[in-house]
Protein backbone atom coordinates (compact mmCIF):
# COMPACT_ATOMS: atom_id res chain seq x y z
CA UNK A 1 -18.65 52.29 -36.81
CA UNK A 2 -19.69 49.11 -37.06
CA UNK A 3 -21.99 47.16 -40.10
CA UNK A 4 -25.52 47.32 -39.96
CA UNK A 5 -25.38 43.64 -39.87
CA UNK A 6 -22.43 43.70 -37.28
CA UNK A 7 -24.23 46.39 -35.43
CA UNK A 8 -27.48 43.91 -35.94
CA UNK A 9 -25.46 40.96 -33.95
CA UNK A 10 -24.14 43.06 -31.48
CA UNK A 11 -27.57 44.21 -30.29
CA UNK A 12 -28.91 40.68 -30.40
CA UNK A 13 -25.80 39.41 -27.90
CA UNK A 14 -26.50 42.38 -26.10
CA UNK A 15 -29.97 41.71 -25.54
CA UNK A 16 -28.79 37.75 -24.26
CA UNK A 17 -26.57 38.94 -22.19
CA UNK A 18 -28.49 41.05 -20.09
CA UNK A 19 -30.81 37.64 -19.08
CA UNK A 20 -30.39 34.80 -17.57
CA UNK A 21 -32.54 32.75 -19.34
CA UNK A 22 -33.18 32.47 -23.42
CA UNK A 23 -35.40 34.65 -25.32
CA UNK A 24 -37.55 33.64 -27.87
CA UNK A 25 -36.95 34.34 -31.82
CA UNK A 26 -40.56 36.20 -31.25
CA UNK A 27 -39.31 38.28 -28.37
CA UNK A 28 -36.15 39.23 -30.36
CA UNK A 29 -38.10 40.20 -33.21
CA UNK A 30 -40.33 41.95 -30.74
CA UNK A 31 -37.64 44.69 -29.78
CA UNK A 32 -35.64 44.41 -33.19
CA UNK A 33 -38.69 45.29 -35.59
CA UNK A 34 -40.07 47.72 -32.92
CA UNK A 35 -37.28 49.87 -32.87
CA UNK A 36 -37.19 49.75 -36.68
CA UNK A 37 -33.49 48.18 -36.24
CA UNK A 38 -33.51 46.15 -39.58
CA UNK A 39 -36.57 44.35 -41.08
CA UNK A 40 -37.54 40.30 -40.58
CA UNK A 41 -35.39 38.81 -42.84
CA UNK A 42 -32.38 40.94 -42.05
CA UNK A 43 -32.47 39.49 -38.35
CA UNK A 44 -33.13 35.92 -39.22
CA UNK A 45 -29.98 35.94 -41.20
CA UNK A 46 -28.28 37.47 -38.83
CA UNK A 47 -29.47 35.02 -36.21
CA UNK A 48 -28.93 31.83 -38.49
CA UNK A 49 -25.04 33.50 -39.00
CA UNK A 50 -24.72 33.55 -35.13
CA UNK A 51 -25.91 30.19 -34.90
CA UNK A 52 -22.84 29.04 -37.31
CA UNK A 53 -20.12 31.52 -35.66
CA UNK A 54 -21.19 29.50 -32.42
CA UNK A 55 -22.31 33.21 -30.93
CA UNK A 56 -25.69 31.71 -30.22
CA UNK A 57 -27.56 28.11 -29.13
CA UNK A 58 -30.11 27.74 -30.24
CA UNK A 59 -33.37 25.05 -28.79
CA UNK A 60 -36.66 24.53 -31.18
CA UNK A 61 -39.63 23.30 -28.56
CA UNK A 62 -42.98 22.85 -30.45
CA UNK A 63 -41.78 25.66 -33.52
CA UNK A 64 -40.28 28.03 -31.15
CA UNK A 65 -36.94 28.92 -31.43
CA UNK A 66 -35.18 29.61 -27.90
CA UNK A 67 -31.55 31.40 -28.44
CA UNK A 68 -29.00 31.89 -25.74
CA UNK A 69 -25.42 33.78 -26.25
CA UNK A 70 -22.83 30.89 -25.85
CA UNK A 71 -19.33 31.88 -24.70
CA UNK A 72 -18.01 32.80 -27.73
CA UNK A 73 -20.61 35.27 -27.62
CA UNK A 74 -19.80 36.77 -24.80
CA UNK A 75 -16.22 36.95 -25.46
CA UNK A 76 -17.39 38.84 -28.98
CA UNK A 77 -19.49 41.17 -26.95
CA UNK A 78 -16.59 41.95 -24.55
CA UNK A 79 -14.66 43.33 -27.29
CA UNK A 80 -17.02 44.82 -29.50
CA UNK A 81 -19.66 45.93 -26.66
CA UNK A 82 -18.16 49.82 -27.48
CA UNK A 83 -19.62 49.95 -30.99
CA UNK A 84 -23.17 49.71 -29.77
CA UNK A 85 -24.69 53.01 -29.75
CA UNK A 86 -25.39 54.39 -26.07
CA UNK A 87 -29.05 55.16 -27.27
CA UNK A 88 -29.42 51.26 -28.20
CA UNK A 89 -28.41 50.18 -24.88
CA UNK A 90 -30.61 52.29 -23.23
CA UNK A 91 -33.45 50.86 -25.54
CA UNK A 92 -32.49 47.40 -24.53
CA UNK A 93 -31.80 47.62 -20.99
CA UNK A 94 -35.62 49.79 -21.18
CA UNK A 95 -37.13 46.89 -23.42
CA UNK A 96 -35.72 43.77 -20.87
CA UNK A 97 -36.56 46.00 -17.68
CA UNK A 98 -40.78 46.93 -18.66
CA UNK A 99 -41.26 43.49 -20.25
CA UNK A 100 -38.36 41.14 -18.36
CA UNK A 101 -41.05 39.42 -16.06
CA UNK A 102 -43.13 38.75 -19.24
CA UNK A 103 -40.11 37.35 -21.14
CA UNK A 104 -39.01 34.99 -18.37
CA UNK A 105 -42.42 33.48 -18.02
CA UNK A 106 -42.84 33.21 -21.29
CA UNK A 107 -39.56 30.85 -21.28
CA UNK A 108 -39.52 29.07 -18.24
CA UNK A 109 -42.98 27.18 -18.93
CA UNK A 110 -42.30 25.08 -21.96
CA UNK A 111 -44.18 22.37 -23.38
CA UNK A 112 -44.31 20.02 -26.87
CA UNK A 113 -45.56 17.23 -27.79
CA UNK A 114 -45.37 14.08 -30.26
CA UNK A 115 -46.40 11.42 -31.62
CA UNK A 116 -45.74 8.20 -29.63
CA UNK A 117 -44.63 5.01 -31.04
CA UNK A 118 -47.95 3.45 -29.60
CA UNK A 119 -50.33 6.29 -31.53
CA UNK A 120 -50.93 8.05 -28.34
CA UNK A 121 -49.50 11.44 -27.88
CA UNK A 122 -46.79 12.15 -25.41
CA UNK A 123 -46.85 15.74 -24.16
CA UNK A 124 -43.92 17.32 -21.79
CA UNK A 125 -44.51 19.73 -19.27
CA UNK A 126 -41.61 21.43 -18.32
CA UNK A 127 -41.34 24.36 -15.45
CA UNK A 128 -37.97 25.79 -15.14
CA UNK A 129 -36.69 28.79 -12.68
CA UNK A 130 -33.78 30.24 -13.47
CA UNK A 131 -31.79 26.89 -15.33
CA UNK A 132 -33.29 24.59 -12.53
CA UNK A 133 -35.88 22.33 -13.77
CA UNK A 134 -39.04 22.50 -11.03
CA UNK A 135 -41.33 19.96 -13.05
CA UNK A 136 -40.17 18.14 -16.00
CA UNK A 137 -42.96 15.60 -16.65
CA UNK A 138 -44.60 13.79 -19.36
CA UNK A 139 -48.23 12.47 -19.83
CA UNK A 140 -49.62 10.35 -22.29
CA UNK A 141 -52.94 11.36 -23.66
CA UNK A 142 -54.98 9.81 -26.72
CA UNK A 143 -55.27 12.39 -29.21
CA UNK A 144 -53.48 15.17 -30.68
CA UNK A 145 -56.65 17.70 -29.95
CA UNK A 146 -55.78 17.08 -26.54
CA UNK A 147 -52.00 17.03 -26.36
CA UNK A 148 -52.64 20.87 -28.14
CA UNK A 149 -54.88 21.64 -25.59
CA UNK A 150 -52.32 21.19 -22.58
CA UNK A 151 -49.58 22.46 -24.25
CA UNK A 152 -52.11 25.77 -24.81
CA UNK A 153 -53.07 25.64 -21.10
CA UNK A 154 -49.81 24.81 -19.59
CA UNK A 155 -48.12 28.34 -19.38
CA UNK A 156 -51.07 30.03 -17.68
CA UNK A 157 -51.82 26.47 -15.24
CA UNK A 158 -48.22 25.58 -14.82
CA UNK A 159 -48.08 27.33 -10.96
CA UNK A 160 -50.62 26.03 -10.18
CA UNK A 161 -50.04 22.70 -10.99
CA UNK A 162 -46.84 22.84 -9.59
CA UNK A 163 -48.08 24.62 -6.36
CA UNK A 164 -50.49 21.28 -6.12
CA UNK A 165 -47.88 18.63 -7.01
CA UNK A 166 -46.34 20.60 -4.07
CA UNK A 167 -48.94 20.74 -1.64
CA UNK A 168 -49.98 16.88 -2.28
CA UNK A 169 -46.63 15.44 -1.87
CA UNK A 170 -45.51 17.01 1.05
């Protein structure tokens, strides 16, 4: 049997492996502290130690943390995929399969801002499906009230917006 924080890892490649697309620290924790795996701290070491083995990428857009198994990771969970307990892999595949919809939107509408050398704010808009980027734009707006504002409104307007982009240029 396998470490808890071995066992920890293992369920945390699992979970990446079973998408096509990165999950969020938040999302992770979601399932991790749900099931009463391990507590916070427990999984952000365990994440930070993936990071270093090269198990994990991981992307930071506007203080979220995006992780995705690398190779390495996948060749770890190849060989060590038997120590996972069947019941966990039944509460992962059940976790990605009620909320996978959720999780993928969540991820594939990103947007961050900062400050550009001009004091205007530079936000990017970025609408992804799958790895392909549909809209990857940036605007230039004069405050940082209002580069917050579309980076708030972005996930919930970004089909539309791209559905009108569409619709205008063709």
């Amino acid at each position: 049997m396998a470490s808890p924080y071995t066992l920890y890892k293992l369920i945390i490649l699992y979970m990446l492996s079973k998408v096509d697309y990165p999950l969020t620290n938040s999302q992770i924790s979601e399932f991790i502290l749900e099931k009463e795996y391990t507590n916070y701290f427990h999984l952000q070491q365990s994440l930070a130690e993936m990071i270093d083995s090269n198990l994990l990428d991981k992307e930071t857009i506007r203080n979220a943390s995006y992780y995705r198994i690398t190779d390495t990771g996948n060749s770890t969970l190849d060989f060590f995929v038997n120590e996972i307990p069947t019941e966990i892999k039944e509460d992962v595949n059940t976790f990605l399969r009620e909320k996978g919809c959720q999780l993928r939107e969540e991820v594939s509408a990103l947007a961050d801002y900062y400050k550009s050398t001009v004091g205007e704010y530079a936000v990017r808009l970025q609408l992804k499906e799958r790895h392909t980027p549909l809209i990857d734009m940036t605007v230039i707006v004069p405050t940082k009230a209002a580069a917050q504002a579309m980076c708030s409104n972005w996930s919930s307007k970004c089909h539309d917006v791209y559905a009108e982009l569409m619709e205008t240029l063709l």
